[in-house]
N, C-alpha and C. Protein backbone atom coordinates (compact mmCIF):
# COMPACT_ATOMS: atom_id res chain seq x y z
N UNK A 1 -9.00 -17.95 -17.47
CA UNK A 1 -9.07 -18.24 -16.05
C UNK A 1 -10.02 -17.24 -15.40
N UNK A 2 -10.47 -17.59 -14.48
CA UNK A 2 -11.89 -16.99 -14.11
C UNK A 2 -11.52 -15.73 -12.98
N UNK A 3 -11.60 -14.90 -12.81
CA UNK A 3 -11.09 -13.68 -12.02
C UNK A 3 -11.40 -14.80 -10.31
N UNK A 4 -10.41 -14.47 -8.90
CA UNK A 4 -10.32 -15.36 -8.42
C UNK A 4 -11.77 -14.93 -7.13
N UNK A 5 -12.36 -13.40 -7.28
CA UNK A 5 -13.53 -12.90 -6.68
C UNK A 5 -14.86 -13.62 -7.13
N UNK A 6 -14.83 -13.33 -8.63
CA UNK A 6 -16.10 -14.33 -8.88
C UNK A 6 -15.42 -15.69 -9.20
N UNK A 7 -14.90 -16.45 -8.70
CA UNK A 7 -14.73 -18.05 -8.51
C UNK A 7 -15.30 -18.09 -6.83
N UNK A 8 -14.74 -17.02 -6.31
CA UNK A 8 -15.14 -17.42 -4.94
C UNK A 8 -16.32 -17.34 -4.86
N UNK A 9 -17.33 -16.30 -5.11
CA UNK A 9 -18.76 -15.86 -5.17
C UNK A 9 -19.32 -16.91 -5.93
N UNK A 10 -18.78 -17.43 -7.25
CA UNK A 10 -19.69 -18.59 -7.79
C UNK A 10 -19.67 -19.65 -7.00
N UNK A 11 -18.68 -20.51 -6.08
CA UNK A 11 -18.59 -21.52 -5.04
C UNK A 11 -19.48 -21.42 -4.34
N UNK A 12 -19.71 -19.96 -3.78
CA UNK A 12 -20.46 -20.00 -2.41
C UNK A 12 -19.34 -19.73 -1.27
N UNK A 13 -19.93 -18.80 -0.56
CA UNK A 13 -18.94 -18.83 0.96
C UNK A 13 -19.36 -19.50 2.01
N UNK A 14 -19.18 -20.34 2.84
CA UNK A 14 -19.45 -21.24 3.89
C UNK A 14 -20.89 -20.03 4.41
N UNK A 15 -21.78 -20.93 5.18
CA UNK A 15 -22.64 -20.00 5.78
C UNK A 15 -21.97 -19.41 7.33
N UNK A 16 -21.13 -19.80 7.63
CA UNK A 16 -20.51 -18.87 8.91
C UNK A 16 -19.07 -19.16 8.44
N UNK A 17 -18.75 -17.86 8.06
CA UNK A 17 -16.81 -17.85 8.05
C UNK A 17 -16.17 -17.65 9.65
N UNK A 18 -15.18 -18.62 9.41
CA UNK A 18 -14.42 -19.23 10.93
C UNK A 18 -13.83 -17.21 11.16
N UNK A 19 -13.60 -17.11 12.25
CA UNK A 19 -12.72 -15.91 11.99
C UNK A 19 -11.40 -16.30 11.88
N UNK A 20 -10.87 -17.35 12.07
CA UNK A 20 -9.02 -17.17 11.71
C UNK A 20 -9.03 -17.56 10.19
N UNK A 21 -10.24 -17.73 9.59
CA UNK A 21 -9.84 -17.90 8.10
C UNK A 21 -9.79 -16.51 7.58
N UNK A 22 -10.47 -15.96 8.22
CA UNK A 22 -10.65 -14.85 7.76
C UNK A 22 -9.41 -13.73 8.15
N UNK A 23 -8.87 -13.91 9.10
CA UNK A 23 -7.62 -13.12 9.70
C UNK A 23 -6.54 -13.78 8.90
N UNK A 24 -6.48 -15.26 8.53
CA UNK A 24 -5.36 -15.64 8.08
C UNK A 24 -5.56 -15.06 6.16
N UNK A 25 -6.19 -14.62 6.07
CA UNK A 25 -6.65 -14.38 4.63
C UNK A 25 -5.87 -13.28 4.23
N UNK A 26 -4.67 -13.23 2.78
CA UNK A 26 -3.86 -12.62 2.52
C UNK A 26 -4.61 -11.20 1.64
N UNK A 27 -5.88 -11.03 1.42
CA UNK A 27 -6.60 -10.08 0.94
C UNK A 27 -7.00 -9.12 2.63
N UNK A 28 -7.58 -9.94 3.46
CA UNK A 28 -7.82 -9.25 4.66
C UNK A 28 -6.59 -8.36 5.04
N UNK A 29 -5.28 -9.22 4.98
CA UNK A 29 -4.35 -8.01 5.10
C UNK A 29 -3.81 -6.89 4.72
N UNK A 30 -4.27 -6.72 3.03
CA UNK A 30 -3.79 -5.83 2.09
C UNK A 30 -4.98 -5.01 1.89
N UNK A 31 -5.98 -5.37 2.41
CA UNK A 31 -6.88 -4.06 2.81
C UNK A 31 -6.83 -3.45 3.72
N UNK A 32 -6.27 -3.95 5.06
CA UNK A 32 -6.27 -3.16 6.20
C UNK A 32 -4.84 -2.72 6.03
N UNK A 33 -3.88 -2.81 5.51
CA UNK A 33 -2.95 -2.07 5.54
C UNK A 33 -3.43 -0.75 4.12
N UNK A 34 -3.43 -1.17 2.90
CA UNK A 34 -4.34 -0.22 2.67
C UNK A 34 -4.95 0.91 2.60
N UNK A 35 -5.59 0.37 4.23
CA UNK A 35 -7.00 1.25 4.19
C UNK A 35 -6.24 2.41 5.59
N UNK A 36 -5.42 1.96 5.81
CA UNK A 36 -4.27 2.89 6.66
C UNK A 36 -4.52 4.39 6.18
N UNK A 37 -4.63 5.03 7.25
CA UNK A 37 -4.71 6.77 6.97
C UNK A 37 -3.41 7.03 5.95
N UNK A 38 -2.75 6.57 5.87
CA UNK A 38 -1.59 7.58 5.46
C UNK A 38 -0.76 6.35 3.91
N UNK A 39 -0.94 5.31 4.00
CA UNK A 39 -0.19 4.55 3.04
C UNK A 39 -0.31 4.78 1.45
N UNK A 40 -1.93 4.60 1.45
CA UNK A 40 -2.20 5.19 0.01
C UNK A 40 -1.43 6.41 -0.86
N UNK A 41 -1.39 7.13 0.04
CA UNK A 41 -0.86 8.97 0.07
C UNK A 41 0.46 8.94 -0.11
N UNK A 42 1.54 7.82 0.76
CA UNK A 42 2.56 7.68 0.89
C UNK A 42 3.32 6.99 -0.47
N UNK A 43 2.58 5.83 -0.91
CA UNK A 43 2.47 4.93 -2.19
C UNK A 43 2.68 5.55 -3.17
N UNK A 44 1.30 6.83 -3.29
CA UNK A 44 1.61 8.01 -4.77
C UNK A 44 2.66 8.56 -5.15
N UNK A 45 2.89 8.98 -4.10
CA UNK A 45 3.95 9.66 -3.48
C UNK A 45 5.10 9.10 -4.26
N UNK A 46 5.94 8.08 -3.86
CA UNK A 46 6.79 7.45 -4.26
C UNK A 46 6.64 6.66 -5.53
N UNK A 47 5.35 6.41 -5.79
CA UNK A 47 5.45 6.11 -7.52
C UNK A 47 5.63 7.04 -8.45
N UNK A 48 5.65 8.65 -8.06
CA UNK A 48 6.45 9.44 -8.66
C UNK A 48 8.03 9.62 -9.06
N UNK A 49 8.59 9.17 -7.55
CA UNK A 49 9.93 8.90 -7.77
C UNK A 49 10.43 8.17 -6.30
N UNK A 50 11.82 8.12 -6.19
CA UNK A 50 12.14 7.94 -5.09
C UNK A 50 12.43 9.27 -4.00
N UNK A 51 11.94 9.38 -2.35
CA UNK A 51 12.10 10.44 -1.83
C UNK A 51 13.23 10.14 -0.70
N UNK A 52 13.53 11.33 -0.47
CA UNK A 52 14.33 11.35 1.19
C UNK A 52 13.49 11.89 2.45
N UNK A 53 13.48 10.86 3.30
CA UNK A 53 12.11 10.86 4.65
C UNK A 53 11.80 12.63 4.30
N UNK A 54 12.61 13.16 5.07
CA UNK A 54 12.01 14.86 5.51
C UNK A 54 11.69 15.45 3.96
N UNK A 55 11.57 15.09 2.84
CA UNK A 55 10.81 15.23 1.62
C UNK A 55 9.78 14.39 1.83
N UNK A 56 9.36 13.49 2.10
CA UNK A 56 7.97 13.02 2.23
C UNK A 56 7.53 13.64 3.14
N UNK A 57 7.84 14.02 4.80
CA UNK A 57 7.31 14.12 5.50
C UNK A 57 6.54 15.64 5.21
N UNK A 58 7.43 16.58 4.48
CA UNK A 58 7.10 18.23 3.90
C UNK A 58 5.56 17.93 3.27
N UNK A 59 5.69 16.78 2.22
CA UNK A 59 4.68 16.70 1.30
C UNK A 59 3.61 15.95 2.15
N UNK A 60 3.95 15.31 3.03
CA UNK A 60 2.23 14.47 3.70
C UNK A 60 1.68 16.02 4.99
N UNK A 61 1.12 16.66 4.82
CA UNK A 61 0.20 17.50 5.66
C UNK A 61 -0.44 16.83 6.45
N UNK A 62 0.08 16.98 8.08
CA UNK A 62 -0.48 16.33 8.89
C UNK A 62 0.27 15.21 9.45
N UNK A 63 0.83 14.04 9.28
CA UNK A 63 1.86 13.29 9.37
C UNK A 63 2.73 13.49 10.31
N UNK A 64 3.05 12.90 11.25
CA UNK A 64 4.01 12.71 12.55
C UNK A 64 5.27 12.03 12.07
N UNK A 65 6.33 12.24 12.47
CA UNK A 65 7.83 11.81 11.76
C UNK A 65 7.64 10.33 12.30
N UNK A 66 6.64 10.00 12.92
CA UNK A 66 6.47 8.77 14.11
C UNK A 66 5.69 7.60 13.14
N UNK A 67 4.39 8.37 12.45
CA UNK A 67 3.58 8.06 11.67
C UNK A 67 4.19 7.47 10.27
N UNK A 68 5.17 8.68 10.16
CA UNK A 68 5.68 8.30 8.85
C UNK A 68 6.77 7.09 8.39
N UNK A 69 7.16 7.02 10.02
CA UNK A 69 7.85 6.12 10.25
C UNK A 69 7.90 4.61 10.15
N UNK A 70 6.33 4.71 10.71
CA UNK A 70 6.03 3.42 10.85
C UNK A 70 5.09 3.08 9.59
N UNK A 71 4.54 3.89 8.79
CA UNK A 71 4.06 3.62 7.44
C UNK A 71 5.18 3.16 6.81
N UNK A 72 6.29 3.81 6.71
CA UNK A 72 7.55 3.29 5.93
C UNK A 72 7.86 1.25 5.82
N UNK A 73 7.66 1.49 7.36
CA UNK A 73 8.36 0.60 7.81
C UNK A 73 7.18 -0.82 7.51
N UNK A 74 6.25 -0.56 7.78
CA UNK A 74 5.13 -1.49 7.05
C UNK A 74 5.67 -1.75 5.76
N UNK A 75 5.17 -0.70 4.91
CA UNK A 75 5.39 -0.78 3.44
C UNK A 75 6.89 -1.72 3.20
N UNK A 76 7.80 -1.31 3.86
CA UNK A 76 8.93 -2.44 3.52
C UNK A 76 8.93 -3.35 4.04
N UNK A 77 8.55 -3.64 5.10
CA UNK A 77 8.13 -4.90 5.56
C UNK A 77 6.88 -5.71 4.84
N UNK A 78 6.18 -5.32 3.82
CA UNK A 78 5.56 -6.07 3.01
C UNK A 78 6.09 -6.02 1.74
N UNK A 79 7.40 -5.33 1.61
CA UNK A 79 8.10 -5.71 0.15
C UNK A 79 7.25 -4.85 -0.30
N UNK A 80 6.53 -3.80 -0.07
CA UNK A 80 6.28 -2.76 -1.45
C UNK A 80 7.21 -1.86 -1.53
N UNK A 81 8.11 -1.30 -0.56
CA UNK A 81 9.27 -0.15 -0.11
C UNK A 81 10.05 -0.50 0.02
N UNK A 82 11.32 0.36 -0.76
CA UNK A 82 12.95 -0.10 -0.08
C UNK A 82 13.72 1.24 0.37
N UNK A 83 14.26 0.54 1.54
CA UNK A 83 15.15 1.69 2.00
C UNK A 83 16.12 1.86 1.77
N UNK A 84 17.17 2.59 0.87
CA UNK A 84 18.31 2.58 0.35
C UNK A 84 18.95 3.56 1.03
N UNK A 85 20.27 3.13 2.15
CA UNK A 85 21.28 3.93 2.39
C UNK A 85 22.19 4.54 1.70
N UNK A 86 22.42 6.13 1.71
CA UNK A 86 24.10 6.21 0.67
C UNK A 86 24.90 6.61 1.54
N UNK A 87 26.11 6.12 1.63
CA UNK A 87 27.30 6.42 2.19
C UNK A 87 27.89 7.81 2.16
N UNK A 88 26.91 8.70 3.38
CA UNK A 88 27.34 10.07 3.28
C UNK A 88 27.37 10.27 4.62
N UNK A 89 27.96 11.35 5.04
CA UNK A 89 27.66 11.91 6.41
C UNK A 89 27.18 12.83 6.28
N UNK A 90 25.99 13.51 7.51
CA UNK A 90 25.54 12.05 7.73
C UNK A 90 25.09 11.08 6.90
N UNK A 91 24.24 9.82 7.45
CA UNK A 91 24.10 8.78 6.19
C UNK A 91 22.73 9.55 5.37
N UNK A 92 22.90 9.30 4.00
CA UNK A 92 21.58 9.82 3.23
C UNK A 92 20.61 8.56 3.04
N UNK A 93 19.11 8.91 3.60
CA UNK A 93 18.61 7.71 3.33
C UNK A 93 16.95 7.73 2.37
N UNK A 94 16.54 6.90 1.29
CA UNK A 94 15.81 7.23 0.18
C UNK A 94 14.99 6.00 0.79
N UNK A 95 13.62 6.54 0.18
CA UNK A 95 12.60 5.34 0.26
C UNK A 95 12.06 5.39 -1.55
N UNK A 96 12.09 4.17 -2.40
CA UNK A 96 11.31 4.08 -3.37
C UNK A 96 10.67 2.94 -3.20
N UNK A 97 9.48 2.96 -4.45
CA UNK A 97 8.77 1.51 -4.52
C UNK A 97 9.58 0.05 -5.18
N UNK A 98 9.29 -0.97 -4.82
CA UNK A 98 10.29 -2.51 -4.75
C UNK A 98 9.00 -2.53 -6.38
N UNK A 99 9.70 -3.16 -7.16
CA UNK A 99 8.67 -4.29 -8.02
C UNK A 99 7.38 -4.59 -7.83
N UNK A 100 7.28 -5.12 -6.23
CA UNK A 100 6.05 -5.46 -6.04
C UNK A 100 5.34 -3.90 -5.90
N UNK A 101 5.85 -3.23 -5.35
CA UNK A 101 4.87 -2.12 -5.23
C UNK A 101 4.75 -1.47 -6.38
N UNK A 102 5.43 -1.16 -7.54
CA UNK A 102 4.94 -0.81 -8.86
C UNK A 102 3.85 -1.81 -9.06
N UNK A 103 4.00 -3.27 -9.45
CA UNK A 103 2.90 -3.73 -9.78
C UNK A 103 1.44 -3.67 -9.21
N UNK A 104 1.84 -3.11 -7.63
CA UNK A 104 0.08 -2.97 -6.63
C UNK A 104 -0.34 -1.80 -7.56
N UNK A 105 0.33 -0.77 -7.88
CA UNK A 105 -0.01 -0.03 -8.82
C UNK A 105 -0.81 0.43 -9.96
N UNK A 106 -0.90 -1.24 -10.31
CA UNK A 106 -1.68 -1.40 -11.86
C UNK A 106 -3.34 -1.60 -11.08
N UNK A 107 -3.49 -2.25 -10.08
CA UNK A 107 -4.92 -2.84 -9.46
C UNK A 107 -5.31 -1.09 -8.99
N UNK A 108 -4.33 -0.76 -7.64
CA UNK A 108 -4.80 0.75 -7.52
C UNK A 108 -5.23 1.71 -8.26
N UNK A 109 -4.51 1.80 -9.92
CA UNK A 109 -4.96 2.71 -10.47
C UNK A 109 -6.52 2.18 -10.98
N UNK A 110 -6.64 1.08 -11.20
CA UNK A 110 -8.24 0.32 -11.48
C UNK A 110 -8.73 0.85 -10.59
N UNK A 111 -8.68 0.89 -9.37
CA UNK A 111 -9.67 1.16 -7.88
C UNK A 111 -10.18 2.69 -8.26
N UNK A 112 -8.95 3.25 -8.21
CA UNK A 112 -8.88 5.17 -8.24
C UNK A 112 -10.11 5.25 -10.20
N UNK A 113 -10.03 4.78 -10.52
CA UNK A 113 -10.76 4.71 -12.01
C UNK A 113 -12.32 4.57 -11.86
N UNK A 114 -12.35 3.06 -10.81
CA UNK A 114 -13.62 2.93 -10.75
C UNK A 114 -14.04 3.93 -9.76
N UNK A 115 -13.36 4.52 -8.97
CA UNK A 115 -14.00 5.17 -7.79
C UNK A 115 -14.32 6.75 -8.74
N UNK A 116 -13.64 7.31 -9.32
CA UNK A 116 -13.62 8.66 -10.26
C UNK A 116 -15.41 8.48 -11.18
N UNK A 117 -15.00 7.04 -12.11
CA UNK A 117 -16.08 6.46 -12.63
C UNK A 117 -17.44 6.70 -12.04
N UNK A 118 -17.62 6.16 -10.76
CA UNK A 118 -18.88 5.99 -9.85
C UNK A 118 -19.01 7.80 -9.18
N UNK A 119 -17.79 8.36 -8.22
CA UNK A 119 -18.37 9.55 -8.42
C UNK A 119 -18.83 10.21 -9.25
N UNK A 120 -19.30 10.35 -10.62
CA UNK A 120 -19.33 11.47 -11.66
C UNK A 120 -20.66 10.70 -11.76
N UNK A 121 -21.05 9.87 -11.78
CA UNK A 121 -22.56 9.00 -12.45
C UNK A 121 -23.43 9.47 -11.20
């Protein structure tokens, strides 16, 4: 099966793309979330293990509890992050990566490869 970038490039792209095709486009979204100051960083992060917020927040330099907040909250709201409560007082609460976000994993580490790749040449 033909990688689904060059199927598109061999088709041809319309000579003017509509913009809501382009906004409705499920790649347009996973780059701009992405390309987010802080997600990438946050992602590594937790494919190490699972953390508790004020342990991530120690480890991101720079990061607003506000920032971190709402990166969280993206990331689980696209099913790459889960927030797991434990029944403590107060409550203890963990962020790790869902399935899907291990698997974004396998493409990212390609990206981080080719990008290492191209700096050194």
């Amino acid at each position: 099966m033909p990688h689904i970038v060059a199927a598109a490039v061999s088709a041809g792209l319309p000579g003017k793309v509509p913009v809501a095709d382009y906004e409705a486009c499920p790649v347009t979204h996973a780059v701009r979330m992405l390309g987010d100051k802080w997600t990438l960083l946050v992602l590594m992060l937790l494919a190490e293990r699972a953390h508790r917020f004020n342990e991530l927040h120690r480890r991101v330099d720079g990061i607003s509890q506000r920032m971190l907040t709402r990166t969280l909250r993206t990331l689980e709201d696209d099913g790459l992050v889960v927030r797991t409560v434990f029944p403590t007082i107060p409550p203890g609460v963990e962020y790790g990566l869902t399935a899907r976000g291990r698997e974004l994993l396998v493409p990212l580490s390609a990206l981080a490869d080719w990008v290492v790749r191209d700096s050194a040449a």
